[in-house]
C-alpha atoms as a PDB file:
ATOM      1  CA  UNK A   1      18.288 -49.078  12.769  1.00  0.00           C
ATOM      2  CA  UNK A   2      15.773 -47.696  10.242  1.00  0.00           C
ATOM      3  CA  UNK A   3      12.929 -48.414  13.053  1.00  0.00           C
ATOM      4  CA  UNK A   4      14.351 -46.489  15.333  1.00  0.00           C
ATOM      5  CA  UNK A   5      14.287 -43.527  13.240  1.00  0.00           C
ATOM      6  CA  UNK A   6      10.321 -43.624  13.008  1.00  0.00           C
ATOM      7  CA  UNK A   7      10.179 -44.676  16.532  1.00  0.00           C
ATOM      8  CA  UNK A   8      11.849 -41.522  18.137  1.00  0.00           C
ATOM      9  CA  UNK A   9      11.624 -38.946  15.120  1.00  0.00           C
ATOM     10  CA  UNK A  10       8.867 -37.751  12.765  1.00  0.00           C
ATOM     11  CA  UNK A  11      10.160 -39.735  10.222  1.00  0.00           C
ATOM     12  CA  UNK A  12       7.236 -41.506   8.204  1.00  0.00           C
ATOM     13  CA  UNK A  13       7.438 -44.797   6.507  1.00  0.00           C
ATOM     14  CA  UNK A  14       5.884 -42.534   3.165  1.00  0.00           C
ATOM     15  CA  UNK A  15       9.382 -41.136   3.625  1.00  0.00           C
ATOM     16  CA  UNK A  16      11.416 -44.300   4.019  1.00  0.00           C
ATOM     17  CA  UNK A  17      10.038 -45.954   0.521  1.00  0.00           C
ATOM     18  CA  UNK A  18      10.651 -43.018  -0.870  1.00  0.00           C
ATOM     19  CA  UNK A  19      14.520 -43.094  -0.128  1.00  0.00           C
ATOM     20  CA  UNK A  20      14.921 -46.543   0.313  1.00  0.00           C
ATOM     21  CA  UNK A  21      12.210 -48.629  -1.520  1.00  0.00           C
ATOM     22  CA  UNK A  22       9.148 -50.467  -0.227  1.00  0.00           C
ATOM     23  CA  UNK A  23      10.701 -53.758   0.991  1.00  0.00           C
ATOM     24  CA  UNK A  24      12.657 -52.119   3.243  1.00  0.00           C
ATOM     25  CA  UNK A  25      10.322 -49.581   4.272  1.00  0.00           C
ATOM     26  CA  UNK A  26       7.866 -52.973   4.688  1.00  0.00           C
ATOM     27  CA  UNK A  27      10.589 -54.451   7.057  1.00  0.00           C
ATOM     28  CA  UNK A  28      10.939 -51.304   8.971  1.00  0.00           C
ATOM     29  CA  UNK A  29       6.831 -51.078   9.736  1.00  0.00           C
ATOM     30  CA  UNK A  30       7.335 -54.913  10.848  1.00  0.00           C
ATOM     31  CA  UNK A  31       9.629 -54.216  13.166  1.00  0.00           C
ATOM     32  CA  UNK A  32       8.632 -50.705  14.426  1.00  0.00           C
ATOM     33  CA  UNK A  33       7.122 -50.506  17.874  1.00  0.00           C
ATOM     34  CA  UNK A  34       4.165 -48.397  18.486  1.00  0.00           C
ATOM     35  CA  UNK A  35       5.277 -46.124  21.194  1.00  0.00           C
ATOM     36  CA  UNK A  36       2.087 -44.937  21.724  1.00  0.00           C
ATOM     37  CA  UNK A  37       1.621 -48.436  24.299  1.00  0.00           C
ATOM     38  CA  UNK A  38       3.316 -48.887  27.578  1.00  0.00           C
ATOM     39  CA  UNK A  39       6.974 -50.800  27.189  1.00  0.00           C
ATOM     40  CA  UNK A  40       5.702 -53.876  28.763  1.00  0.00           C
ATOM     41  CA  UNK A  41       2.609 -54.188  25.938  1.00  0.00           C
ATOM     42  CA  UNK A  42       5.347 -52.883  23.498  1.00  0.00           C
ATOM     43  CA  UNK A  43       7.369 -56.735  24.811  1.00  0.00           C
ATOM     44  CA  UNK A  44       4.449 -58.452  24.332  1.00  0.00           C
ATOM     45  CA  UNK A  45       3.943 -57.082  20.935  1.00  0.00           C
ATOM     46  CA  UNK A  46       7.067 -58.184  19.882  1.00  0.00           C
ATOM     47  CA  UNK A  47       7.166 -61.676  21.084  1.00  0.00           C
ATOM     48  CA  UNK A  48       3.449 -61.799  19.900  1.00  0.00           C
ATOM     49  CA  UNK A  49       4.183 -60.672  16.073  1.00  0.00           C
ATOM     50  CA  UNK A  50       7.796 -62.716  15.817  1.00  0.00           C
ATOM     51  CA  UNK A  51       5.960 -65.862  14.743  1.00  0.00           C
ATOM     52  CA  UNK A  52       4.205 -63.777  12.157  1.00  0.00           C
ATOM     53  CA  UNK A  53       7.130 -61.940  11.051  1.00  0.00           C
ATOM     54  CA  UNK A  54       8.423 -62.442   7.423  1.00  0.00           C
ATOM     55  CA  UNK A  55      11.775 -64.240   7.324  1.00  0.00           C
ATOM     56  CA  UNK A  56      13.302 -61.084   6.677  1.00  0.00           C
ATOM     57  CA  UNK A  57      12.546 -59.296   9.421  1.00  0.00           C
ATOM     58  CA  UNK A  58      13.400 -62.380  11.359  1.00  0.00           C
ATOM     59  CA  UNK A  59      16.983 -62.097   9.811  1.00  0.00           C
ATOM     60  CA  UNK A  60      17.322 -58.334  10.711  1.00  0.00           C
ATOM     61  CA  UNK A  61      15.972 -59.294  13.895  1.00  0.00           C
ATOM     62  CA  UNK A  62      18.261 -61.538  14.939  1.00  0.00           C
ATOM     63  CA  UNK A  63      21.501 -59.521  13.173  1.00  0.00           C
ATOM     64  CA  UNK A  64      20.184 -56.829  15.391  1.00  0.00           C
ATOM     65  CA  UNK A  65      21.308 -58.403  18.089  1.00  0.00           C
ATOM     66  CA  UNK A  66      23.604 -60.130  17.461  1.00  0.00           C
ATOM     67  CA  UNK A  67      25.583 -56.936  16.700  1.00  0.00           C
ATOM     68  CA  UNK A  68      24.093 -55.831  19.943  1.00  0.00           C
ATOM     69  CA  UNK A  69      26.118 -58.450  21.851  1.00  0.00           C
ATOM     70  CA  UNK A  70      29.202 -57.821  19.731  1.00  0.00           C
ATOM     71  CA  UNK A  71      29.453 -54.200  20.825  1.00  0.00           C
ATOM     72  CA  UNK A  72      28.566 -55.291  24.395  1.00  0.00           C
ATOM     73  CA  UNK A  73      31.343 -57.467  24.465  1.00  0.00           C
ATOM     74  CA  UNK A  74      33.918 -55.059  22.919  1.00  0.00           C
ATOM     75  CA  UNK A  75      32.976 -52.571  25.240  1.00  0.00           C
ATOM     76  CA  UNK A  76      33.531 -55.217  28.409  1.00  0.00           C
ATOM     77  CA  UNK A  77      37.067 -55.786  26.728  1.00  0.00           C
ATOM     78  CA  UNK A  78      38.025 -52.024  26.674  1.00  0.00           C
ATOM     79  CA  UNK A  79      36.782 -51.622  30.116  1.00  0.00           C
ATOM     80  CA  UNK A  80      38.551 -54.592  31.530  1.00  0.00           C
ATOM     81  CA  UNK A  81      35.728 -56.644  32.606  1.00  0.00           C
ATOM     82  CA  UNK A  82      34.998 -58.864  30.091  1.00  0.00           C
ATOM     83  CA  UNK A  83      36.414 -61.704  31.883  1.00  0.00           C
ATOM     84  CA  UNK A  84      34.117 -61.251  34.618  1.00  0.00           C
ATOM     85  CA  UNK A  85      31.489 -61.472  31.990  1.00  0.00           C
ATOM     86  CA  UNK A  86      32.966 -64.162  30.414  1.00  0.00           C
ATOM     87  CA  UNK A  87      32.341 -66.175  33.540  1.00  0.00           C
ATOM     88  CA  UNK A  88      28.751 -65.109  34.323  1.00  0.00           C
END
């Protein structure tokens, strides 16, 4: 994910509306963390600013993780212990 990108490098969101427009350089800076704070205020943050959030950054959100939990899954398959977590 785009936030990700300004979270861990030096990208800027100057540079992200310049490649890839200013709504999704806008949905980016909604859903960037400020890693400056401690993970626990980062958590807070988050479930603070989520019943602010625009509906599209509620919809990238939530397709977030739900392809999260699709790769988790696959990777419980290959490994053989997806039924185990199937059962949890």
């Amino acid at each position: 994910m785009l936030h990700d990108t300004v979270e861990d490098t030096q990208t800027t969101f100057v540079e992200l509306e310049e490649h890839f427009g200013a709504e999704v350089a806008g949905l980016v800076r909604e859903l960037t963390d400020d890693k400056s704070l401690e993970k626990g205020e980062r958590k807070r943050l988050q479930i603070e600013h989520a019943r602010e959030s625009s509906i599209g950054a509620k919809q990238v959100k939530s397709q977030t993780r739900s392809a999260m939990f699709g790769t988790s899954r696959s990777a419980l398959r290959q490994t053989g212990h997806y039924t185990v977590a199937a059962n949890i």
